[in-house]
C-alpha atoms as a PDB file:
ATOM      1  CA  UNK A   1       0.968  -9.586  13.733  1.00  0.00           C
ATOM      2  CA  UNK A   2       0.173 -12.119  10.935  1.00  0.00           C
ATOM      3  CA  UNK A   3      -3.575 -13.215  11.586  1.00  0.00           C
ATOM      4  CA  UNK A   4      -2.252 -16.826  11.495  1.00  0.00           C
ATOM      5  CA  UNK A   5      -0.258 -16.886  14.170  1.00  0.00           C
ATOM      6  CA  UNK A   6      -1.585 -18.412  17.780  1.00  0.00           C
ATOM      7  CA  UNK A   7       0.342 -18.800  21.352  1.00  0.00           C
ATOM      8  CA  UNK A   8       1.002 -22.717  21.442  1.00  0.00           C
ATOM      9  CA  UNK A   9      -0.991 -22.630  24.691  1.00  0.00           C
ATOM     10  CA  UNK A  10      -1.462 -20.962  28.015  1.00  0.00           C
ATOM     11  CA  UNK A  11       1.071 -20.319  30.826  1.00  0.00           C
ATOM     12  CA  UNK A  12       4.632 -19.244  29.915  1.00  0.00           C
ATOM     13  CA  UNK A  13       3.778 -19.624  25.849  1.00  0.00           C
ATOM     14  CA  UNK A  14       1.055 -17.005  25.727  1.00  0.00           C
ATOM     15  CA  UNK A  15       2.855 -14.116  28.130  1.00  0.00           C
ATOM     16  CA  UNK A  16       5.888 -14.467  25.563  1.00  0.00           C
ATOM     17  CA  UNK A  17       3.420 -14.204  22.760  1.00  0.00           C
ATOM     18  CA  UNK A  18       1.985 -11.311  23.432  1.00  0.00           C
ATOM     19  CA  UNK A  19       5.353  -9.473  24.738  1.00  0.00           C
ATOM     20  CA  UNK A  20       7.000 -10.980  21.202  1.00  0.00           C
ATOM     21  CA  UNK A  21       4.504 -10.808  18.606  1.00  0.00           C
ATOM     22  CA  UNK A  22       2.091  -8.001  20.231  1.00  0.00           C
ATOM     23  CA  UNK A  23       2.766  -4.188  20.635  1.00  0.00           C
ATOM     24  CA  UNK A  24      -0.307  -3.064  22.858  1.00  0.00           C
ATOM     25  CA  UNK A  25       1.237  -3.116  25.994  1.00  0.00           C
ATOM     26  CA  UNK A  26       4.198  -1.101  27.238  1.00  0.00           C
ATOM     27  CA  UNK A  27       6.525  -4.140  28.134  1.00  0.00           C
ATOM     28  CA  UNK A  28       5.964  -5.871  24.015  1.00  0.00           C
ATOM     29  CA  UNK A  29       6.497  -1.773  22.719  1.00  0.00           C
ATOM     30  CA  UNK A  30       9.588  -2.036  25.319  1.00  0.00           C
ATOM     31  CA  UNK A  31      10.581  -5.520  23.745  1.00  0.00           C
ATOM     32  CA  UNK A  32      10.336  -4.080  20.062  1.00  0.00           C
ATOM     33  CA  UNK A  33      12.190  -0.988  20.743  1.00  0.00           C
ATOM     34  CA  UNK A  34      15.429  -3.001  21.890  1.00  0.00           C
ATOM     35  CA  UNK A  35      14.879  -5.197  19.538  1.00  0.00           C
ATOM     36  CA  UNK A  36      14.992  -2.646  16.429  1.00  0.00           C
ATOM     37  CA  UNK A  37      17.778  -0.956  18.759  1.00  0.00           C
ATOM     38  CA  UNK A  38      19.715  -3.885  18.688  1.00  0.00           C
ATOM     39  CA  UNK A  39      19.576  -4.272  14.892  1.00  0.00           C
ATOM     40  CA  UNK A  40      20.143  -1.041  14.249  1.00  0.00           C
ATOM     41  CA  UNK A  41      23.478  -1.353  16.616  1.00  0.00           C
ATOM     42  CA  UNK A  42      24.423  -4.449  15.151  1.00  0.00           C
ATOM     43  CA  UNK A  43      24.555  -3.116  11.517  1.00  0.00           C
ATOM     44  CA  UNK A  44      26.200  -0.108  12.653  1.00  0.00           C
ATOM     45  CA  UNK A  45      28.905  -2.486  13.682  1.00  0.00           C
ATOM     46  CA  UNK A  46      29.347  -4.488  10.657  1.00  0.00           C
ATOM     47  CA  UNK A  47      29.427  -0.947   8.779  1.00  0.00           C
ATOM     48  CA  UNK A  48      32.272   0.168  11.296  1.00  0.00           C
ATOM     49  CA  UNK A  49      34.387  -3.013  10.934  1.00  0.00           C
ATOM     50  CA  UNK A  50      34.277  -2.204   7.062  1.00  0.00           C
ATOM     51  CA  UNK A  51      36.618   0.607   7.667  1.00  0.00           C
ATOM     52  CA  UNK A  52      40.154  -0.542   7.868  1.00  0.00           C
ATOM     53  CA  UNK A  53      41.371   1.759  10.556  1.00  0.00           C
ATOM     54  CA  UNK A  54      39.005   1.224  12.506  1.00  0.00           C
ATOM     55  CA  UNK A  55      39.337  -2.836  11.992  1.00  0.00           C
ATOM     56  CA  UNK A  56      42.418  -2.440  13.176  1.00  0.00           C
ATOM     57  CA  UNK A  57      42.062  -1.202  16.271  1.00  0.00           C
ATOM     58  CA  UNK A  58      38.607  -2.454  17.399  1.00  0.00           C
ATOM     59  CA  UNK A  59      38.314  -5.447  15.566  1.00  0.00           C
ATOM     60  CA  UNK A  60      38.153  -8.342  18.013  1.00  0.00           C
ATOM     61  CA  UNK A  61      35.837  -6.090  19.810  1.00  0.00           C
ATOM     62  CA  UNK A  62      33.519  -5.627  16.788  1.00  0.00           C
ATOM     63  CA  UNK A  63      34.011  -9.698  15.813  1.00  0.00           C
ATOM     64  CA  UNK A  64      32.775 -10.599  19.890  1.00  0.00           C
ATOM     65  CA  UNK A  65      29.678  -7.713  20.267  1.00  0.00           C
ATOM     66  CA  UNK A  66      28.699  -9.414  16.411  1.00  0.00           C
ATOM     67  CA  UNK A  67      28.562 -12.707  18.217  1.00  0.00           C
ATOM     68  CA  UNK A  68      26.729 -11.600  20.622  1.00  0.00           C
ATOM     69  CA  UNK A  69      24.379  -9.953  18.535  1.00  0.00           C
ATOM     70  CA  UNK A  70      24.077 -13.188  16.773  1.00  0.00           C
ATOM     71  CA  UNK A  71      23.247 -15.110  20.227  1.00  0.00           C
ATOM     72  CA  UNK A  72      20.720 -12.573  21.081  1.00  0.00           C
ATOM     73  CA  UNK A  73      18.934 -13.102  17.845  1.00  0.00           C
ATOM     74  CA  UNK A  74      18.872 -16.102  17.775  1.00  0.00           C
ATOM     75  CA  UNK A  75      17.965 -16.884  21.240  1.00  0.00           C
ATOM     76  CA  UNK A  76      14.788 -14.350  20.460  1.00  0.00           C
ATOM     77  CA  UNK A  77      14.047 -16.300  17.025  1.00  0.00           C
ATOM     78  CA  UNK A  78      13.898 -20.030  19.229  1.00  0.00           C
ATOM     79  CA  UNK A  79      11.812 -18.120  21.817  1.00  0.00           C
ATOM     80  CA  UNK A  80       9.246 -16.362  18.843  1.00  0.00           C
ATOM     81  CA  UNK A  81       9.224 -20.339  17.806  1.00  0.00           C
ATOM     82  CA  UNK A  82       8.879 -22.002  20.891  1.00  0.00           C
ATOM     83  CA  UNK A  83       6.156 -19.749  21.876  1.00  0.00           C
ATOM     84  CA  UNK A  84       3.876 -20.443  18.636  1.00  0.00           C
ATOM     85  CA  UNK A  85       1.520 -23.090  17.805  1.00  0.00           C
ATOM     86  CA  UNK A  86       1.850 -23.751  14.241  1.00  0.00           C
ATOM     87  CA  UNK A  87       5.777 -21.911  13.572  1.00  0.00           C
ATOM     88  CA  UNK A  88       5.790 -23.093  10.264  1.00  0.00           C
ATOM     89  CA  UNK A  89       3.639 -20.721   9.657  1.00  0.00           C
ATOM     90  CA  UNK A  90       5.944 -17.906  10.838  1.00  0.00           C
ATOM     91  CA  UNK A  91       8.995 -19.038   9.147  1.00  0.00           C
ATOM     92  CA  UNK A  92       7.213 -19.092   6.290  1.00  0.00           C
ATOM     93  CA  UNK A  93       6.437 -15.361   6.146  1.00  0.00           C
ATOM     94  CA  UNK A  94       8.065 -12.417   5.173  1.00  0.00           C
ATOM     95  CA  UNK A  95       9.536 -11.544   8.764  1.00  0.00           C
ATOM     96  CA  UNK A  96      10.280 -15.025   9.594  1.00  0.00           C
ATOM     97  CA  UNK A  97      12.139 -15.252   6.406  1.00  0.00           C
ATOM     98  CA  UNK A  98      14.340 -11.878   7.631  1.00  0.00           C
ATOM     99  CA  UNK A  99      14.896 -12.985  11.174  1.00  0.00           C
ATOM    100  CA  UNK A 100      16.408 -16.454   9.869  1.00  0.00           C
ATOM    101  CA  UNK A 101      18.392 -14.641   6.962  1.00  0.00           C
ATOM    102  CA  UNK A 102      19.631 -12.474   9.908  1.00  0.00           C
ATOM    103  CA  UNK A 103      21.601 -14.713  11.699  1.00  0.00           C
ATOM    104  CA  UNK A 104      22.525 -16.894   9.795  1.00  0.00           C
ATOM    105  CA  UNK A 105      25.298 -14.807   7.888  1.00  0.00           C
ATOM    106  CA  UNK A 106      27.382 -14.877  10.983  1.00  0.00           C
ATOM    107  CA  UNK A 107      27.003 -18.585  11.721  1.00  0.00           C
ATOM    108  CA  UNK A 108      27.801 -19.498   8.354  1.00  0.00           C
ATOM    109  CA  UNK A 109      31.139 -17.384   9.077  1.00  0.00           C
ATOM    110  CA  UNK A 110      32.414 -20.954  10.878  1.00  0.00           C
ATOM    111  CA  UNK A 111      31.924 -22.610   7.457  1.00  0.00           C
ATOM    112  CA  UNK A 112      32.719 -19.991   4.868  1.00  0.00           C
ATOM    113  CA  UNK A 113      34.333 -16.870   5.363  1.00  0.00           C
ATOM    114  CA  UNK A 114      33.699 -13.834   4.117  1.00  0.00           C
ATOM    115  CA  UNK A 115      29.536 -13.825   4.541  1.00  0.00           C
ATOM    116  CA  UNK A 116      29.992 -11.057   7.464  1.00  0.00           C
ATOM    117  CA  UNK A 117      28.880  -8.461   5.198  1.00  0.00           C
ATOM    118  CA  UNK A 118      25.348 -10.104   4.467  1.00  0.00           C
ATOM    119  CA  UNK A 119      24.561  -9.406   7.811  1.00  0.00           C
ATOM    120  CA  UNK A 120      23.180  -5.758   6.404  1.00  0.00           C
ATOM    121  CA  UNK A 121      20.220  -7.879   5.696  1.00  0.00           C
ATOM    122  CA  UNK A 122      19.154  -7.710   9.609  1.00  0.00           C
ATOM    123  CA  UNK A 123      18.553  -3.891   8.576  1.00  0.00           C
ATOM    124  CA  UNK A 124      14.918  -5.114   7.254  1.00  0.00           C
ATOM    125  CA  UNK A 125      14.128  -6.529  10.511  1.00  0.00           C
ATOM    126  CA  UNK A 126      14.077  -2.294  11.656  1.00  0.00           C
ATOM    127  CA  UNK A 127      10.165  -2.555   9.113  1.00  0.00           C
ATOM    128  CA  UNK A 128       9.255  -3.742  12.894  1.00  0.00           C
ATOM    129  CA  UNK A 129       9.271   0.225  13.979  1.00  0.00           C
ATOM    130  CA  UNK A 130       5.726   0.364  11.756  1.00  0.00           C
ATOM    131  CA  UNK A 131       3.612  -1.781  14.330  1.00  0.00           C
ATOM    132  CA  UNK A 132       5.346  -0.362  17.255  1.00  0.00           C
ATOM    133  CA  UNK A 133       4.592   3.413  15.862  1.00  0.00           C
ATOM    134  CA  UNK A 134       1.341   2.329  14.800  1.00  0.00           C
ATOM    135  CA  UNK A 135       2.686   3.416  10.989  1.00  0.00           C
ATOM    136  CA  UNK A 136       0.461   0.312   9.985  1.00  0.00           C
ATOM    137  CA  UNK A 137      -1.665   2.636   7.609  1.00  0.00           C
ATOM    138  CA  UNK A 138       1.193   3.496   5.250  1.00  0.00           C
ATOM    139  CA  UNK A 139       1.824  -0.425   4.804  1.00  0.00           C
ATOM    140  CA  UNK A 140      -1.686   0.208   2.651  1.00  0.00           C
ATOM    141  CA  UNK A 141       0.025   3.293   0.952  1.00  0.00           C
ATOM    142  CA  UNK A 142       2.960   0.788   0.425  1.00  0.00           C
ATOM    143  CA  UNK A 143       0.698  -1.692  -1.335  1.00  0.00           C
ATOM    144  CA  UNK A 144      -0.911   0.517  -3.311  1.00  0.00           C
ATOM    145  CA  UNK A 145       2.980   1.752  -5.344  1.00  0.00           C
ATOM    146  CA  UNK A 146       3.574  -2.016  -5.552  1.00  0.00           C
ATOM    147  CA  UNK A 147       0.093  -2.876  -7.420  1.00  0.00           C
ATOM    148  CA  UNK A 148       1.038  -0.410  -9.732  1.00  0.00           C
ATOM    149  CA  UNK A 149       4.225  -1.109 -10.393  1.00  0.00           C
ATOM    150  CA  UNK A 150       2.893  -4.521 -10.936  1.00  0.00           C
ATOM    151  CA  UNK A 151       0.092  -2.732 -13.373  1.00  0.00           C
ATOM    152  CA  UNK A 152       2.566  -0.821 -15.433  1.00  0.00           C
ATOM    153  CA  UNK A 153       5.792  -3.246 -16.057  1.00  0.00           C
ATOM    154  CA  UNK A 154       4.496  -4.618 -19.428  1.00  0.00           C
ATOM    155  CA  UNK A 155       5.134  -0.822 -20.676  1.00  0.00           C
ATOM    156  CA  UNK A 156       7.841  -0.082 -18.745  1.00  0.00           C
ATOM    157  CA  UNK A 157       9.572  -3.662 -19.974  1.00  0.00           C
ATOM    158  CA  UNK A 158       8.624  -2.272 -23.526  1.00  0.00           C
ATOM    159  CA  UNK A 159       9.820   1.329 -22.992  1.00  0.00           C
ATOM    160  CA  UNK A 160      13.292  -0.189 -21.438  1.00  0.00           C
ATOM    161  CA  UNK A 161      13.516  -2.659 -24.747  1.00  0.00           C
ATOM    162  CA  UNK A 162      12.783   0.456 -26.987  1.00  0.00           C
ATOM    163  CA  UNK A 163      15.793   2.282 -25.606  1.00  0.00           C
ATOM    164  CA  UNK A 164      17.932  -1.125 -25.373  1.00  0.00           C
ATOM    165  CA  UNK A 165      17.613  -1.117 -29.208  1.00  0.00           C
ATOM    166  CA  UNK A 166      18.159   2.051 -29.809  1.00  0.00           C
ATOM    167  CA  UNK A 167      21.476   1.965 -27.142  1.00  0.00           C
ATOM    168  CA  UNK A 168      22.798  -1.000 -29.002  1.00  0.00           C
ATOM    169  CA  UNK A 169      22.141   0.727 -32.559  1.00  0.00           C
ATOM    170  CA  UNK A 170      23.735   3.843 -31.630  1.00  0.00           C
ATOM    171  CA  UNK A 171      26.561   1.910 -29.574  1.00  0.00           C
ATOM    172  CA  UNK A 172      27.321  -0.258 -33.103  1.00  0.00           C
ATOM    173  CA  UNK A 173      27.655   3.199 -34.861  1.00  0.00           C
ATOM    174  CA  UNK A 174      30.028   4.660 -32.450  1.00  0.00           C
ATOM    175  CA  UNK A 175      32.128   1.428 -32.768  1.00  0.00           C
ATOM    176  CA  UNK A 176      32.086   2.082 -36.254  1.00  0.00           C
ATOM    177  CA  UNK A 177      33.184   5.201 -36.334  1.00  0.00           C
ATOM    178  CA  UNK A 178      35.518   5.955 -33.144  1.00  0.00           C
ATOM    179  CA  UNK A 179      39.198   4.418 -32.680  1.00  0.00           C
ATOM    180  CA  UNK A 180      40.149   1.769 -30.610  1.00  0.00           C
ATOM    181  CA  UNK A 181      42.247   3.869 -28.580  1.00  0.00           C
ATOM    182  CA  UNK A 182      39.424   6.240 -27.067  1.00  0.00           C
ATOM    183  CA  UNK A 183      37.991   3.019 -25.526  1.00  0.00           C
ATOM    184  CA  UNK A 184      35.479   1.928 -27.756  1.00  0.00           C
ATOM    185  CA  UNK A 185      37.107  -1.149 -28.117  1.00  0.00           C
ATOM    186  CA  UNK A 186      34.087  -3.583 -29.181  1.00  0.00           C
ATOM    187  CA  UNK A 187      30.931  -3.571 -29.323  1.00  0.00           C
ATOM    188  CA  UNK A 188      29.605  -4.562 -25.589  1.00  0.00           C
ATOM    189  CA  UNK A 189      32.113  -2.000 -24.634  1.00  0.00           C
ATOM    190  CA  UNK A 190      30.389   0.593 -26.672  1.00  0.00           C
ATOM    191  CA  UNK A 191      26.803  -0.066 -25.280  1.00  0.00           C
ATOM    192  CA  UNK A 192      28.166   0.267 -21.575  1.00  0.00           C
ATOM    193  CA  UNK A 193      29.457   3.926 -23.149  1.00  0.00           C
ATOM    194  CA  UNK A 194      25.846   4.574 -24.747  1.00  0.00           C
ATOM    195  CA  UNK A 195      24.236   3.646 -21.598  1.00  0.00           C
ATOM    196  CA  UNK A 196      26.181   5.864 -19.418  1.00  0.00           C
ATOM    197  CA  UNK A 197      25.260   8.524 -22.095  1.00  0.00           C
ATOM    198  CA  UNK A 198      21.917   8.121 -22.450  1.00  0.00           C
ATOM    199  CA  UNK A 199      21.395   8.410 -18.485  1.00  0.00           C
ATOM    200  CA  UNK A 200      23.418  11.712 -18.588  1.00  0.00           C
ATOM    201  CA  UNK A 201      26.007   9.979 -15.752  1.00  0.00           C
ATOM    202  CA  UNK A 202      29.082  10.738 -17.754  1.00  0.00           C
ATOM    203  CA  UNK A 203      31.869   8.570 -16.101  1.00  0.00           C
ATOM    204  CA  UNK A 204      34.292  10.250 -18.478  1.00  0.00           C
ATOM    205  CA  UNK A 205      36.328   6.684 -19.011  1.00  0.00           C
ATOM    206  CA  UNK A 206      35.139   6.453 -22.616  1.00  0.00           C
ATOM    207  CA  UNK A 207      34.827   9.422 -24.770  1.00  0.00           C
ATOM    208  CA  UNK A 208      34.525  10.104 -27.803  1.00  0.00           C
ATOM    209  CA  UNK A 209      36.778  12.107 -30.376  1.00  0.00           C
ATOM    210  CA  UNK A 210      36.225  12.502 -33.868  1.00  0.00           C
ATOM    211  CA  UNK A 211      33.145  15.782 -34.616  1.00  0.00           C
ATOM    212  CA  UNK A 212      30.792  13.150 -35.859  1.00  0.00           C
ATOM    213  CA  UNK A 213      30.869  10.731 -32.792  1.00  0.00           C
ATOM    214  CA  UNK A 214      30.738  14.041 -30.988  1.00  0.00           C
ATOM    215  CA  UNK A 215      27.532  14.895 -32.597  1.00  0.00           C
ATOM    216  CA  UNK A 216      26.140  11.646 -31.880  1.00  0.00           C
ATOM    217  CA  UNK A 217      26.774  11.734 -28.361  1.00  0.00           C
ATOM    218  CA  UNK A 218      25.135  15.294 -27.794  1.00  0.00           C
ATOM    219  CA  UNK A 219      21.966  13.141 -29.777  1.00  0.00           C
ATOM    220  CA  UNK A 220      22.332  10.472 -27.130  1.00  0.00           C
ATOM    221  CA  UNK A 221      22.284  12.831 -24.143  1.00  0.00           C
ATOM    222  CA  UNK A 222      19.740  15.243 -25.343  1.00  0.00           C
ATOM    223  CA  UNK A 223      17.813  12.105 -26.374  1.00  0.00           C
ATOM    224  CA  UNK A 224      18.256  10.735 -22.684  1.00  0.00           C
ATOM    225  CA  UNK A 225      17.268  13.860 -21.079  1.00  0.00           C
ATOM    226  CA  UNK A 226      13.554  14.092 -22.986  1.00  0.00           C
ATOM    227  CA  UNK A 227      12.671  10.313 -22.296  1.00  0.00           C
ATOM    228  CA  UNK A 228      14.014   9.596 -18.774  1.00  0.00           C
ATOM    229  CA  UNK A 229      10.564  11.361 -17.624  1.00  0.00           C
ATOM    230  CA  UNK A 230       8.426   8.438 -19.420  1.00  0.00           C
ATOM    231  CA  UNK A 231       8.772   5.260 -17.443  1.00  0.00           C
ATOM    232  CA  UNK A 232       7.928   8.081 -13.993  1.00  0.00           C
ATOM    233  CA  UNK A 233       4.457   9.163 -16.357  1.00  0.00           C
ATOM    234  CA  UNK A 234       3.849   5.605 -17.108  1.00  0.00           C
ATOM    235  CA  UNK A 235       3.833   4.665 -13.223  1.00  0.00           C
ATOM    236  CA  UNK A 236       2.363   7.871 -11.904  1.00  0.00           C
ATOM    237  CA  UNK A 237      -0.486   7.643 -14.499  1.00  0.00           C
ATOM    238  CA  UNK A 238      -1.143   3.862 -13.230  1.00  0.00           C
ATOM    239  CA  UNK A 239      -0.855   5.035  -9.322  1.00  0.00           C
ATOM    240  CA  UNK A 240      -3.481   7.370  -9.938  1.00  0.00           C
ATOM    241  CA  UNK A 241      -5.474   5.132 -11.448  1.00  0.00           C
ATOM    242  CA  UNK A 242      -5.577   2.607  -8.897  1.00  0.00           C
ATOM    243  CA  UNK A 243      -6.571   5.701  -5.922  1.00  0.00           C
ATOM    244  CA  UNK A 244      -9.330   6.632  -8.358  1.00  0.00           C
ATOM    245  CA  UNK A 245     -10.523   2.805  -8.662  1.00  0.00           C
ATOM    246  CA  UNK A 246      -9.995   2.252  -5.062  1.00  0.00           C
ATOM    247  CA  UNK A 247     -12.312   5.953  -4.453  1.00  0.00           C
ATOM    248  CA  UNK A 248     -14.483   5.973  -6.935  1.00  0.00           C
ATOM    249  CA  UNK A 249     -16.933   3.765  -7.635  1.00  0.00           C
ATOM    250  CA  UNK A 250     -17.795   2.556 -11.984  1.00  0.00           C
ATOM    251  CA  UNK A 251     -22.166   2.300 -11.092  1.00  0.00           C
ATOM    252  CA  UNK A 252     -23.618   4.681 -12.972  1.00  0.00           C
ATOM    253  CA  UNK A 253     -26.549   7.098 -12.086  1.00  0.00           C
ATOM    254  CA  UNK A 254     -30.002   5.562 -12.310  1.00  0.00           C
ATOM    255  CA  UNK A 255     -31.419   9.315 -12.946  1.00  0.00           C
ATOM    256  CA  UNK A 256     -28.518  10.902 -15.140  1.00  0.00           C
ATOM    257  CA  UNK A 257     -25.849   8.228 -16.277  1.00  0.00           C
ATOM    258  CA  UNK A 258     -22.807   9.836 -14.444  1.00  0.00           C
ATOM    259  CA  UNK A 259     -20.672   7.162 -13.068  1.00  0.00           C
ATOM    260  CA  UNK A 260     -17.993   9.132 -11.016  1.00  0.00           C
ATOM    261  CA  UNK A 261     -19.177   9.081  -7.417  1.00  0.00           C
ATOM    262  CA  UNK A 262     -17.143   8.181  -4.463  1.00  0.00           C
ATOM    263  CA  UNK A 263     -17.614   4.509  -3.223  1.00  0.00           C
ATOM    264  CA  UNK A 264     -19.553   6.203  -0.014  1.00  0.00           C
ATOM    265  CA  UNK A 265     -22.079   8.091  -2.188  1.00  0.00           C
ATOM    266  CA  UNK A 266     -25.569   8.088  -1.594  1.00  0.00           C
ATOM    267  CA  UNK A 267     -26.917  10.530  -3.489  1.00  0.00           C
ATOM    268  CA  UNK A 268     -26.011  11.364  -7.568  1.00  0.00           C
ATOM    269  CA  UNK A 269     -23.561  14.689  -7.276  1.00  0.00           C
ATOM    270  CA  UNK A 270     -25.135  16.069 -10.425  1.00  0.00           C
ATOM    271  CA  UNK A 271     -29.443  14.810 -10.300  1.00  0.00           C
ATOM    272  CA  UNK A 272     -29.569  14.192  -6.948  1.00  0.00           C
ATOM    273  CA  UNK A 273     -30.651  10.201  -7.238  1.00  0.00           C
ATOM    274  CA  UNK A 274     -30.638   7.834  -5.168  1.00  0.00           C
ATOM    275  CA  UNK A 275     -27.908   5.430  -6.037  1.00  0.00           C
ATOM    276  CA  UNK A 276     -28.303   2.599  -4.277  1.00  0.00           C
ATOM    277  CA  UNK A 277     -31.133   0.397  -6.777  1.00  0.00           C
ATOM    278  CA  UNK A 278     -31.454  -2.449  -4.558  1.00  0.00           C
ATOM    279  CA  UNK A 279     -32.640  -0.347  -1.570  1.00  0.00           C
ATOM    280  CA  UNK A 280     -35.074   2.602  -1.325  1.00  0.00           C
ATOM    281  CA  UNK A 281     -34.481   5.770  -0.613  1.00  0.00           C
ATOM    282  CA  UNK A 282     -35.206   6.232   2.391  1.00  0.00           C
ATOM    283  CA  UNK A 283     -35.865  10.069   2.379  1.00  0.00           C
ATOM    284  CA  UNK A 284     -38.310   9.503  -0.381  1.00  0.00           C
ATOM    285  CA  UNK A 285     -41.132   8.331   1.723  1.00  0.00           C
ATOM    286  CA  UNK A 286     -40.173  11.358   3.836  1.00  0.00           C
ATOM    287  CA  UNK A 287     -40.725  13.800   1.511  1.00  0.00           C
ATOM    288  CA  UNK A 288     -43.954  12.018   0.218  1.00  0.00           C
ATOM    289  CA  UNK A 289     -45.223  12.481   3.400  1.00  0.00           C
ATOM    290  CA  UNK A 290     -44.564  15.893   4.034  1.00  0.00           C
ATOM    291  CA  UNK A 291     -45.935  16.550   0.297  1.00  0.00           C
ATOM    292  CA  UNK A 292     -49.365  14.754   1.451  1.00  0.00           C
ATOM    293  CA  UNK A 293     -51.847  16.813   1.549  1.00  0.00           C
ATOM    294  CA  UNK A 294     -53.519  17.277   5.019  1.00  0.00           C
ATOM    295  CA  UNK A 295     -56.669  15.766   6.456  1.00  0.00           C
ATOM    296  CA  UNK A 296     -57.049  17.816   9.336  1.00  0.00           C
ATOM    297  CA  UNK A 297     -60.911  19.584   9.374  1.00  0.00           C
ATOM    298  CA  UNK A 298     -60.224  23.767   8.938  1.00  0.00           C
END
């Protein structure tokens, strides 16, 4: 539940807030699992509808359980509304942005037709299943790939330049040097070919024939093959750095100077110091005591 969001008041408001927008009971757990039930049915549906044979002979059933679907949706989205006090808020966020974007592919159908197949979109609505599972720890896991994702672009953006140029330079050649007829018929057409190359797909719609743009090709693909593993290093080196700055903590050791200790250290792994400088140890006046020497008469 977004820590924003508030029942508009008592009565009728808060029992449909917590059944809605809470999961500890077992009537809002019930709620959720028909509601990611009834997504997951209703973009099985559009899916089905997709196939022609099956169009044809279930169609108008598909095109009324999509309607009511749609009805159900959006009689839950006026009640999630209704039952908040500031909604804005909720619309605003990620799932309020889903639940609108989920229904309103199938009411825009009465305007302009041919938006039936957006409804996939309600699939994202399923991300409920984490709060009902309590699965809310691996949102954290989640946020952690997309901080470094965010970390590493600027070489990733350079790495994908790098092999842009080098595509387009290698496409250019092949222009150059094969015939129209084997399909390298300009330029733009040639860097779709070096592309496909490169990534070692191989549609087999452009090929080349002459030895030489042969040779060149084998370059491409072997070429392909030993840097398709360097964008993957890139982000895996910057995922492990962000679990070893979220563990470990940059203070070095008062005693010794190391500065690799877990966050929850107390104690220096190599000296044995107390790490914590604004607070004293507090087994130090232990064992200053139980070095004092004793007073007692022999």
């Amino acid at each position: 539940m977004h820590p924003t969001l508030k029942p508009a008041g008592e009565g009728l408001r808060t029992r449909l807030f917590q059944v809605i927008f809470e999961s500890d009971t077992p009537l809002a757990k019930g709620f959720d699992i028909a509601l990611i039930v009834a997504i997951l049915t209703s973009v099985l549906i559009v899916m089905l509808d997709s196939v022609e044979h099956l169009n044809a002979a279930h169609g108008e059933l598909f095109y009324w359980m999509e309607w009511g679907f749609t009805l159900a949706f959006t009689v839950e989205l006026l009640l999630r509304i209704y039952c908040l006090e500031r909604p804005h808020h909720y619309l605003k966020s990620f799932y309020g942005v889903v639940d609108l974007l989920a229904i309103l592919p199938t009411w825009l159908l009465l305007v302009v037709p041919g938006t039936q197949s957006l409804v996939m979109i309600r699939l994202l609505r399923a991300l409920r299943i984490f709060r009902v599972l309590r699965l809310m720890q691996f949102v954290g896991e989640g946020r952690l790939l997309v901080e470094s994702l965010k970390n590493s672009w600027h070489q990733i953006m350079l790495f994908l330049f790098a092999v842009l140029m080098m595509v387009t330079l290698f496409s250019a050649l092949m222009y150059t040097i094969e015939s129209r007829e084997a399909g390298f018929t300009s330029i733009p057409m040639s860097i779709y070919w070096g592309i496909v190359t490169l990534t070692t797909v191989g549609y087999g719609d452009i090929v080349p024939v002459t030895p030489l743009g042969q040779a060149i090709s084998t370059m491409v693909m072997l070429l392909g093959y030993s840097i398709i593993a360097v964008p993957t290093g890139v982000f895996s080196a910057e995922v492990i750095r962000s679990i070893r700055a979220d563990r470990y903590s940059d203070e070095a050791c008062p005693g010794c100077g190391h500065d690799r200790h877990e966050k929850r250290a107390r104690y220096c792994l190599r000296c044995g110091t107390w790490l914590d400088e604004e607070t004293p140890d507090p087994n130090a006046e232990q064992n200053h005591d139980d070095d004092a020497p004793s007073t007692d008469p022999a």
